[in-house]
PDB file of N, CA and C in Angstrom:
ATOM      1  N   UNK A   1    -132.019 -50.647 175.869  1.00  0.00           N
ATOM      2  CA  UNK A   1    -130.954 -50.972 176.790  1.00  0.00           C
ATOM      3  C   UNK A   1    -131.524 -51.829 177.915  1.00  0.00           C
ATOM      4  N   UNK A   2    -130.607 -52.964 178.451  1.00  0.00           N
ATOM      5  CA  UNK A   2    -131.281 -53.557 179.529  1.00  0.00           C
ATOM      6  C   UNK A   2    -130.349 -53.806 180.740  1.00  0.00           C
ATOM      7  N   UNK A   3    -130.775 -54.003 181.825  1.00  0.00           N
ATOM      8  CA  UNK A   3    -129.684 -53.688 182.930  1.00  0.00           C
ATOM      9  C   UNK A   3    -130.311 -55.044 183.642  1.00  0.00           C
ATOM     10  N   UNK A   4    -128.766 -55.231 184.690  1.00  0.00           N
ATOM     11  CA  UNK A   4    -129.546 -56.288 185.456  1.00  0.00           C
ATOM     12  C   UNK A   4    -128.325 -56.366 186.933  1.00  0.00           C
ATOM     13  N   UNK A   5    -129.188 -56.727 187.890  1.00  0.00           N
ATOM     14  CA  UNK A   5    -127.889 -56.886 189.234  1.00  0.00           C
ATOM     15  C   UNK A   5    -127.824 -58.441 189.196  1.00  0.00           C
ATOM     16  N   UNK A   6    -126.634 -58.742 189.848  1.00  0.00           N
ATOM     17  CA  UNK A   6    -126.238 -60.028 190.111  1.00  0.00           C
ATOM     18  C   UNK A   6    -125.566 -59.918 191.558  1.00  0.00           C
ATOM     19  N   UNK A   7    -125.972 -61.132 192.275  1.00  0.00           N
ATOM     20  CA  UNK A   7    -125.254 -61.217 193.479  1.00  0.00           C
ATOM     21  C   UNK A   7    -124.297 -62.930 192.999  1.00  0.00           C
ATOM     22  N   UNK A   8    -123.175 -62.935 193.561  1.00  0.00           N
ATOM     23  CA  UNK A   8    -122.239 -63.337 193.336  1.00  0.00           C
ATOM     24  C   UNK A   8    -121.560 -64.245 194.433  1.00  0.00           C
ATOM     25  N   UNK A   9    -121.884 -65.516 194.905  1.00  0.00           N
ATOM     26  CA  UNK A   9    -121.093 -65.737 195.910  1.00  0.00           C
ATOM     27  C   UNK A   9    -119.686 -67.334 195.712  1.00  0.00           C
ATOM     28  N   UNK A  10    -119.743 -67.618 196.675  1.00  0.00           N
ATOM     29  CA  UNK A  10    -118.216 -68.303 196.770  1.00  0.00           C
ATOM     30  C   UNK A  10    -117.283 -67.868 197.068  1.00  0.00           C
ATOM     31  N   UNK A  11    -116.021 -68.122 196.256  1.00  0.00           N
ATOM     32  CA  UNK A  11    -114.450 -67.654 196.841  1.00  0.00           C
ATOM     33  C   UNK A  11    -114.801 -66.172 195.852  1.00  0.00           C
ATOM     34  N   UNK A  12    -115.211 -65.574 196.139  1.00  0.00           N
ATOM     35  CA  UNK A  12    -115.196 -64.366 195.080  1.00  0.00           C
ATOM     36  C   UNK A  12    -114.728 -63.064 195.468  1.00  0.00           C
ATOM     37  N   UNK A  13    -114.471 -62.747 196.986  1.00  0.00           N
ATOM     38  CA  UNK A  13    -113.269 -61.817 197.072  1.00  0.00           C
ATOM     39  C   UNK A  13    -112.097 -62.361 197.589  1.00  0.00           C
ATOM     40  N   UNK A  14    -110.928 -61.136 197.293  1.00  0.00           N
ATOM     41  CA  UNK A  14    -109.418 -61.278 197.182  1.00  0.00           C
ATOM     42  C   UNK A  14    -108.637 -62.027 196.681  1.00  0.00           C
ATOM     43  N   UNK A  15    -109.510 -62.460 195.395  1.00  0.00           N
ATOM     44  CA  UNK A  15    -108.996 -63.123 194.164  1.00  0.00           C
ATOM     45  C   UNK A  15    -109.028 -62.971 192.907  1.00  0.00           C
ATOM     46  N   UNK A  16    -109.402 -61.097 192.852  1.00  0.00           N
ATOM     47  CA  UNK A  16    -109.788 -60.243 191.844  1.00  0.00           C
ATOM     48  C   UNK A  16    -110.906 -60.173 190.992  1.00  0.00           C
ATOM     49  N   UNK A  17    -111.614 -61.024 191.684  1.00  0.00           N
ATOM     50  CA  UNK A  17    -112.627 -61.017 191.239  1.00  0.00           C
ATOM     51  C   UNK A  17    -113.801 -59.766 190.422  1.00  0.00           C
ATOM     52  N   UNK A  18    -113.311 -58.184 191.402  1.00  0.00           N
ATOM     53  CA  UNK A  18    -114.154 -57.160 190.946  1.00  0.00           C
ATOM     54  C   UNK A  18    -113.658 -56.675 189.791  1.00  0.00           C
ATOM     55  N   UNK A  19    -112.109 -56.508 189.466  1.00  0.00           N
ATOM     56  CA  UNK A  19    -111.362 -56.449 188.929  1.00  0.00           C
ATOM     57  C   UNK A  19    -111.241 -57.131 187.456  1.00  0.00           C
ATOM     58  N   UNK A  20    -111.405 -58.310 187.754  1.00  0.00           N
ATOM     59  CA  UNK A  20    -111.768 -59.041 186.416  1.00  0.00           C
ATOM     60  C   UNK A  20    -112.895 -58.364 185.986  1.00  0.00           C
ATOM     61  N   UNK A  21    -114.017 -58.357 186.718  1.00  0.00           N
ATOM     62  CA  UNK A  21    -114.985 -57.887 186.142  1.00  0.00           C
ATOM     63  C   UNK A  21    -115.569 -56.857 185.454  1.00  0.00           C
ATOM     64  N   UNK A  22    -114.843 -56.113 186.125  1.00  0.00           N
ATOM     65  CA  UNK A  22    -114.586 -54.714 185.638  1.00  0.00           C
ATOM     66  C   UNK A  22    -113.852 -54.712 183.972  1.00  0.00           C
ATOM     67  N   UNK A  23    -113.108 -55.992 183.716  1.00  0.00           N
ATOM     68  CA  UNK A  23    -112.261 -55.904 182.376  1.00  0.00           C
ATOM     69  C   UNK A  23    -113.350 -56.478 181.608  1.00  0.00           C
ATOM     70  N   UNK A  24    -113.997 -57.516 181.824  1.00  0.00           N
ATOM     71  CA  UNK A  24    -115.464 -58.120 180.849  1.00  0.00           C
ATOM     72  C   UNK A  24    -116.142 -57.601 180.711  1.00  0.00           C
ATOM     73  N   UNK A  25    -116.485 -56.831 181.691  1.00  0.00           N
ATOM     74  CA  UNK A  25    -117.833 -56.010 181.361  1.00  0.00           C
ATOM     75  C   UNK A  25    -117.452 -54.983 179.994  1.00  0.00           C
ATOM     76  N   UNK A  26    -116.480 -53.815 180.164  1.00  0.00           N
ATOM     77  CA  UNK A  26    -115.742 -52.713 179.717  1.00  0.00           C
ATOM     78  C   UNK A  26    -115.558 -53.331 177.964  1.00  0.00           C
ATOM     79  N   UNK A  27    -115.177 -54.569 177.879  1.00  0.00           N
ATOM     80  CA  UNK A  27    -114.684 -55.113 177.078  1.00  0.00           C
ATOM     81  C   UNK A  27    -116.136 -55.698 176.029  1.00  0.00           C
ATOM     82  N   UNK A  28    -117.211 -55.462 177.069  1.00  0.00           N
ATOM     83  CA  UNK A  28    -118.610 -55.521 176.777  1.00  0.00           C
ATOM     84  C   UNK A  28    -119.549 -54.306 176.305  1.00  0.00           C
ATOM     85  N   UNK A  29    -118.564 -53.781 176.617  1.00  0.00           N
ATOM     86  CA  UNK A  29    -119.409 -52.116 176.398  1.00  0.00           C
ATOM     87  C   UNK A  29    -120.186 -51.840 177.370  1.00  0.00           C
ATOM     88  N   UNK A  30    -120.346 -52.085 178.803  1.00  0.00           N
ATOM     89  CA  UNK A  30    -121.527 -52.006 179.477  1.00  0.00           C
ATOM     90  C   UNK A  30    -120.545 -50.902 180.636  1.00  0.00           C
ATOM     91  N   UNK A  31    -122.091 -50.407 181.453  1.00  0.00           N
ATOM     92  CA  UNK A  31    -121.734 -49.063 182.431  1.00  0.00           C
ATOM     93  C   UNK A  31    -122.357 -50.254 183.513  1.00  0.00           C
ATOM     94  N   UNK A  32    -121.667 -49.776 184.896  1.00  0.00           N
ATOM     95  CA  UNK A  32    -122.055 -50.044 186.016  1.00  0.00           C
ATOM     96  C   UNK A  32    -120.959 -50.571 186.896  1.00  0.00           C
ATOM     97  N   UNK A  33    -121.236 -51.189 187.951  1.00  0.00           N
ATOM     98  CA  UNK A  33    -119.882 -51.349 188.663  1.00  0.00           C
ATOM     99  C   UNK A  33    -120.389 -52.694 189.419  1.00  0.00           C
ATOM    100  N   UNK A  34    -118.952 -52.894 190.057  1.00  0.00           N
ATOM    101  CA  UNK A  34    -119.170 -54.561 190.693  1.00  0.00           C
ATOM    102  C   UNK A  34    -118.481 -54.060 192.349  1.00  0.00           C
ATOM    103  N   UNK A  35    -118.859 -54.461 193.156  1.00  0.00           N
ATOM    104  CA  UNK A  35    -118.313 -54.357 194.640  1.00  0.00           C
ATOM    105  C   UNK A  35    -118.695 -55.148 195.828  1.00  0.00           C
ATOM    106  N   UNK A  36    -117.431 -55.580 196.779  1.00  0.00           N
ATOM    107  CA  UNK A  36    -117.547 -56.354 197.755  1.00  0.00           C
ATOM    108  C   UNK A  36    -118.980 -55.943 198.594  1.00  0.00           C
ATOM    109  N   UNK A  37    -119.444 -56.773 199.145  1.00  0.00           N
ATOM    110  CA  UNK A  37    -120.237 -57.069 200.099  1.00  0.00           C
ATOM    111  C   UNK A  37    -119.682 -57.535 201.410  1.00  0.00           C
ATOM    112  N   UNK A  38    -120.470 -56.967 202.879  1.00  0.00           N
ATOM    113  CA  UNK A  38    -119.918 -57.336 203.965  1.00  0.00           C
ATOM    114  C   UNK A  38    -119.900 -58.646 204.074  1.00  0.00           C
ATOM    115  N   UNK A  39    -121.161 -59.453 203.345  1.00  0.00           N
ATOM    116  CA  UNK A  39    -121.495 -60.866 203.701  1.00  0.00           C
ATOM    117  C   UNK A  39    -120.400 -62.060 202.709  1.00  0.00           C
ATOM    118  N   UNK A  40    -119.976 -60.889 201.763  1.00  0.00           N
ATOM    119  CA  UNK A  40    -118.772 -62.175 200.982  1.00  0.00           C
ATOM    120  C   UNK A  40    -119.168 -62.412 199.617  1.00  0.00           C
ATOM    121  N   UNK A  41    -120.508 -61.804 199.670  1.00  0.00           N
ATOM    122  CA  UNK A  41    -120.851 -61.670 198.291  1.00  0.00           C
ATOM    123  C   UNK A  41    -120.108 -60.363 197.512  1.00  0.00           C
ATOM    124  N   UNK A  42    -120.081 -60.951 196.333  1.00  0.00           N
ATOM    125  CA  UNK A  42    -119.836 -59.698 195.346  1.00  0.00           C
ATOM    126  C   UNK A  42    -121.045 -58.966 194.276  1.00  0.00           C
ATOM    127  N   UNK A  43    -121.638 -57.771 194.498  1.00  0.00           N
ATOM    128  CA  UNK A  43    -122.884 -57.390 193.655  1.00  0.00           C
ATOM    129  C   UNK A  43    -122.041 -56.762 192.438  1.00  0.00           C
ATOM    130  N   UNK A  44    -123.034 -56.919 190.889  1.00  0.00           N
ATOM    131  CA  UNK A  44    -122.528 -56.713 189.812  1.00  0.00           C
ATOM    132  C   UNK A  44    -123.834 -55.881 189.141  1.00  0.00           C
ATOM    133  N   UNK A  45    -123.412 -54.810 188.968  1.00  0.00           N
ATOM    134  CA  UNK A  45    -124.772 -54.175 188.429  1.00  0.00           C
ATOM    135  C   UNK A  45    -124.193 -53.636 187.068  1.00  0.00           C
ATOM    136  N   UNK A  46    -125.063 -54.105 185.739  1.00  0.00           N
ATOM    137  CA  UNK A  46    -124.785 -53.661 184.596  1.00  0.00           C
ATOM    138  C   UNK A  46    -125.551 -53.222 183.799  1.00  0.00           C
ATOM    139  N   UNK A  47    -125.802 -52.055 182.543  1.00  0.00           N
ATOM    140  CA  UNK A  47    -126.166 -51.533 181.781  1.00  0.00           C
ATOM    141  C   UNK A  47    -125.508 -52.182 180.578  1.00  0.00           C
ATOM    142  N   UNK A  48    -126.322 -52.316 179.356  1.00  0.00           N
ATOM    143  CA  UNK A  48    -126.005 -52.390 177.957  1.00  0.00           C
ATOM    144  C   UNK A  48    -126.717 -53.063 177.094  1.00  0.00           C
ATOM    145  N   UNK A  49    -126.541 -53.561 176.323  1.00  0.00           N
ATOM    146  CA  UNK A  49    -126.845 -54.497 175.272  1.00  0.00           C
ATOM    147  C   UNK A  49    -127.733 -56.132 175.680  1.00  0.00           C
ATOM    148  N   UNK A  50    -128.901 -56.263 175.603  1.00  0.00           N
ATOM    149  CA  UNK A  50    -129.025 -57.753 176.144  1.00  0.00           C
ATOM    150  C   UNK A  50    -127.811 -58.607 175.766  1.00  0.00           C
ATOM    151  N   UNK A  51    -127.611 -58.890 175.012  1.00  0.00           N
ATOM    152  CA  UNK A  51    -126.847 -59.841 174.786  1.00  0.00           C
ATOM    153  C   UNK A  51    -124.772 -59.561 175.195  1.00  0.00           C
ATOM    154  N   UNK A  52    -124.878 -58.136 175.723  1.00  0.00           N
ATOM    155  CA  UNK A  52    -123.275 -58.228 176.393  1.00  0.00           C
ATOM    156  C   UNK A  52    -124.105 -58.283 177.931  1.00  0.00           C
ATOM    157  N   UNK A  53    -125.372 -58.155 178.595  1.00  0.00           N
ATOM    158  CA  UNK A  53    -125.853 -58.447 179.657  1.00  0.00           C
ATOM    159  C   UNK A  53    -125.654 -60.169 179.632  1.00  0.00           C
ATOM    160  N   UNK A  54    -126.192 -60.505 178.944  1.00  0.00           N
ATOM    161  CA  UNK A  54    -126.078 -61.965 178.966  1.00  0.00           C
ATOM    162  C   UNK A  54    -124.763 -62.566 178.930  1.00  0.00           C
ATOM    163  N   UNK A  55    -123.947 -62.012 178.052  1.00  0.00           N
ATOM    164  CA  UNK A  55    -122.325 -62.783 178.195  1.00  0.00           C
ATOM    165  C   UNK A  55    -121.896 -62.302 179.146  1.00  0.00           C
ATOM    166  N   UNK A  56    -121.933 -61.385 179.970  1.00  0.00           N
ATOM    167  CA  UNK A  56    -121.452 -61.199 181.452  1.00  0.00           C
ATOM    168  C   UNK A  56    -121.870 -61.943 182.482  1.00  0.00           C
ATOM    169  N   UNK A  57    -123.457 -62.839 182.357  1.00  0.00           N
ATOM    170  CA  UNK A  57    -124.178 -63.434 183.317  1.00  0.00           C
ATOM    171  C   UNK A  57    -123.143 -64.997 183.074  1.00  0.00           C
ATOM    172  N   UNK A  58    -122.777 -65.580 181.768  1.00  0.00           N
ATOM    173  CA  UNK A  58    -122.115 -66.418 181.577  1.00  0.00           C
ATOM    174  C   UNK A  58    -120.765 -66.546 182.257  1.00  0.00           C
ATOM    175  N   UNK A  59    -119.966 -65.168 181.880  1.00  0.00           N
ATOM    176  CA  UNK A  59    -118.794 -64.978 182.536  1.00  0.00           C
ATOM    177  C   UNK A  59    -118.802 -65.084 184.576  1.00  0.00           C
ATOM    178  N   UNK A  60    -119.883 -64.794 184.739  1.00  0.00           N
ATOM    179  CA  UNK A  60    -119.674 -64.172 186.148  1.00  0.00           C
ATOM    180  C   UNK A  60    -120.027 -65.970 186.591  1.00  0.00           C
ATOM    181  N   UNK A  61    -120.686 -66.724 186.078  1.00  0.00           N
ATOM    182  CA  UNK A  61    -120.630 -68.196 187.001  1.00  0.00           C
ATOM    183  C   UNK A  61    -119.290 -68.510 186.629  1.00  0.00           C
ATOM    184  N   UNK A  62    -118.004 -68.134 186.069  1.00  0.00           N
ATOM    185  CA  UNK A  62    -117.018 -68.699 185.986  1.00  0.00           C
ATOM    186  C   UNK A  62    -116.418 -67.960 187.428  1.00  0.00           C
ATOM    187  N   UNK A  63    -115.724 -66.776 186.624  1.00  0.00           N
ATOM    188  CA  UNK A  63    -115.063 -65.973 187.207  1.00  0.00           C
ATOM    189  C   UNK A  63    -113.767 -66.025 186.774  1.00  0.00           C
ATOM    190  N   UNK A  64    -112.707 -65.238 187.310  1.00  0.00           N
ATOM    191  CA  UNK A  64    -111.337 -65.199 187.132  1.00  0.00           C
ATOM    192  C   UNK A  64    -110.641 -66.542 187.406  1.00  0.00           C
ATOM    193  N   UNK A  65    -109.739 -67.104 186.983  1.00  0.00           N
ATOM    194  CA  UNK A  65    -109.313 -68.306 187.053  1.00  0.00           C
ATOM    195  C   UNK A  65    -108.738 -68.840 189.056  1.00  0.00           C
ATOM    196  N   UNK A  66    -108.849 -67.518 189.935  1.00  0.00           N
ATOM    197  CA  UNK A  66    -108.768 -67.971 191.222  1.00  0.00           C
ATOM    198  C   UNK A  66    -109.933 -68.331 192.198  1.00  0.00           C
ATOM    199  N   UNK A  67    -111.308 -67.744 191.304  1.00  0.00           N
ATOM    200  CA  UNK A  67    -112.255 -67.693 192.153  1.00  0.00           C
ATOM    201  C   UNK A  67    -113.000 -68.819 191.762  1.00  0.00           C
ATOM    202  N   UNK A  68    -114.067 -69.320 193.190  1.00  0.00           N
ATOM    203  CA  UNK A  68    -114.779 -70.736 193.112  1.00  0.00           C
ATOM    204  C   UNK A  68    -116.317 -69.804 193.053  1.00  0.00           C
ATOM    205  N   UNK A  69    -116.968 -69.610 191.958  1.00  0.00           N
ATOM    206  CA  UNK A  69    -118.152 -68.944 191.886  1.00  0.00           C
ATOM    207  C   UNK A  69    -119.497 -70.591 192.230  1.00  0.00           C
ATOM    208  N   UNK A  70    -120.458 -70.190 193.846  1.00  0.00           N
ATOM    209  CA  UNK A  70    -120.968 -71.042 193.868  1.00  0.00           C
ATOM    210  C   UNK A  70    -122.623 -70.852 193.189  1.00  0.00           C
ATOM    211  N   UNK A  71    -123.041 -69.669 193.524  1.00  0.00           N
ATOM    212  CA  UNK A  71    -124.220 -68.996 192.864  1.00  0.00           C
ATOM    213  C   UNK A  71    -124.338 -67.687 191.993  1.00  0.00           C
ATOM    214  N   UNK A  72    -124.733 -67.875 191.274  1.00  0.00           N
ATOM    215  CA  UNK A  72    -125.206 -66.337 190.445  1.00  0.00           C
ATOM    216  C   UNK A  72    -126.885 -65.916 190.496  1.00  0.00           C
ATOM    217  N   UNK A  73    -126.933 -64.779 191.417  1.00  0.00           N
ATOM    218  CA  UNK A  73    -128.571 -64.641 191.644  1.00  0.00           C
ATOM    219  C   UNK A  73    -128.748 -63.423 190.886  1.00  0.00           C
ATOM    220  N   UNK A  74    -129.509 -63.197 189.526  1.00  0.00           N
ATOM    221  CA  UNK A  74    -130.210 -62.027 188.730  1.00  0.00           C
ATOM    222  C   UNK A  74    -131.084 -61.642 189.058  1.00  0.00           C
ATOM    223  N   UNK A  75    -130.836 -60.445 188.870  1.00  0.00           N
ATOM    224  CA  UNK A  75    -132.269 -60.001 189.114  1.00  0.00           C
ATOM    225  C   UNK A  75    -132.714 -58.702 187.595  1.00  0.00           C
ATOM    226  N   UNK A  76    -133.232 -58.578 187.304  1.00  0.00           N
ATOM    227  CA  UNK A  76    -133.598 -57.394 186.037  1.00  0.00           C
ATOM    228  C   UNK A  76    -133.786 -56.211 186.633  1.00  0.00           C
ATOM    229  N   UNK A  77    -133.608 -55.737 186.158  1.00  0.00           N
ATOM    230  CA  UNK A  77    -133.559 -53.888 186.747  1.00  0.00           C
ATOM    231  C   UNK A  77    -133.895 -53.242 185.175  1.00  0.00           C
ATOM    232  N   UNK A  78    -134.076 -51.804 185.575  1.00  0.00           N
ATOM    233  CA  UNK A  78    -134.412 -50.372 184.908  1.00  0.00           C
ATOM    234  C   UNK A  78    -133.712 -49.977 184.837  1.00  0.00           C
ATOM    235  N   UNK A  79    -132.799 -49.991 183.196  1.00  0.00           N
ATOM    236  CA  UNK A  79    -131.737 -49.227 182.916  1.00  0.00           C
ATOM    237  C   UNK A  79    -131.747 -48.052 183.698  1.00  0.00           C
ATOM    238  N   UNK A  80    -132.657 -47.397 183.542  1.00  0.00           N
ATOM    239  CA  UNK A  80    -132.384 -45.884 183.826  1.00  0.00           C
ATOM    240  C   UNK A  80    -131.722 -45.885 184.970  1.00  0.00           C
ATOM    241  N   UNK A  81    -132.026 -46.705 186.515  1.00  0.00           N
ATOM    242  CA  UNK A  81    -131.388 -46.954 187.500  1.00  0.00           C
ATOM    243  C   UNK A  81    -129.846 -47.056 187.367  1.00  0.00           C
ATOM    244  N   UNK A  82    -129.064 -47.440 186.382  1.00  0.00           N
ATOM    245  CA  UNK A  82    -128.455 -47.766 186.510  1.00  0.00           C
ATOM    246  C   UNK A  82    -127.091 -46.319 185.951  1.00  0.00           C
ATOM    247  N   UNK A  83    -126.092 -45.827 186.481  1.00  0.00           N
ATOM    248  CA  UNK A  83    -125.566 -44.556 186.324  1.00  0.00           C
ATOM    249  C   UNK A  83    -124.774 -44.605 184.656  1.00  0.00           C
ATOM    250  N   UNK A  84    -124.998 -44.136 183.808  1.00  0.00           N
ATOM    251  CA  UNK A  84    -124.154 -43.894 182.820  1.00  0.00           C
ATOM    252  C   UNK A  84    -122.811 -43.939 183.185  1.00  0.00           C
ATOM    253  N   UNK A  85    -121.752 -44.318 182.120  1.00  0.00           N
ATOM    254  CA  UNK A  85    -120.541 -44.171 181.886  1.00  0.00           C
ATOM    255  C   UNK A  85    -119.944 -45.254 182.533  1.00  0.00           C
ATOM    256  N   UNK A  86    -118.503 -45.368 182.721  1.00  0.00           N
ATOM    257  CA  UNK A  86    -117.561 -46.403 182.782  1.00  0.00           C
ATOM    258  C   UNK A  86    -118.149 -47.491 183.943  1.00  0.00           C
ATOM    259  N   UNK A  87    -116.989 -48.630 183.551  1.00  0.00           N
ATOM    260  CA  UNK A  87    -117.943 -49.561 184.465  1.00  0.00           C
ATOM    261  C   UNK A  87    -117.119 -49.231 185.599  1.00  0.00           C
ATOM    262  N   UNK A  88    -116.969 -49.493 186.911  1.00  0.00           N
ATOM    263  CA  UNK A  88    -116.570 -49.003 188.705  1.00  0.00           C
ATOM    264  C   UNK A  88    -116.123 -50.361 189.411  1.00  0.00           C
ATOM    265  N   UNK A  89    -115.140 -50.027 189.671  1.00  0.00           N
ATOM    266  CA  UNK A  89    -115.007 -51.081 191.342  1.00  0.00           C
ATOM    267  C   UNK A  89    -115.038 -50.238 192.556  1.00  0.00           C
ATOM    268  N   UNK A  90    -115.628 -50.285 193.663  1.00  0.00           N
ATOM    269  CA  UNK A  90    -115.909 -49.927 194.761  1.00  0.00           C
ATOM    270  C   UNK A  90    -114.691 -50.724 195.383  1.00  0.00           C
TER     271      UNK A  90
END
């Protein structure tokens, strides 16, 4: 299993952005959750499969069709860090 955080910035809140994400990921099979940041970023932390890790890293420079995604910053993490079960919006 491989996990990884992403920080997320641009127009990426109050344009459903966590929300979407929450449906790709789920739809990915992956555990973890996505949530606003004070600074405007959105963090995305996921568990699963390299390769539904990777089609989420693809998805997240898009985003939902309202949001202007300007950076996607990865970082790799230790599954184990990361909490079992459904994926979360904060």
């Amino acid at each position: 299993m491989a996990a990884a955080r992403f920080l997320v910035s641009g127009k990426v809140q109050g344009v459903f952005f966590r929300a979407s994400t929450r449906e790709q990921a789920r739809r990915l099979g992956l555990c973890g959750h996505a949530r606003n940041l004070p600074d405007g970023q959105v963090e995305v932390v996921a568990a699963g499969t390299d390769e539904a890790i990777d089609a989420l890293a693809q998805w997240l420079h898009v985003g939902p069709a309202n949001a202007r995604v300007e950076v996607v910053h990865r970082e790799e993490l230790d599954a184990a860090a990361v909490e079992a079960g459904d994926f979360t919006t904060d």
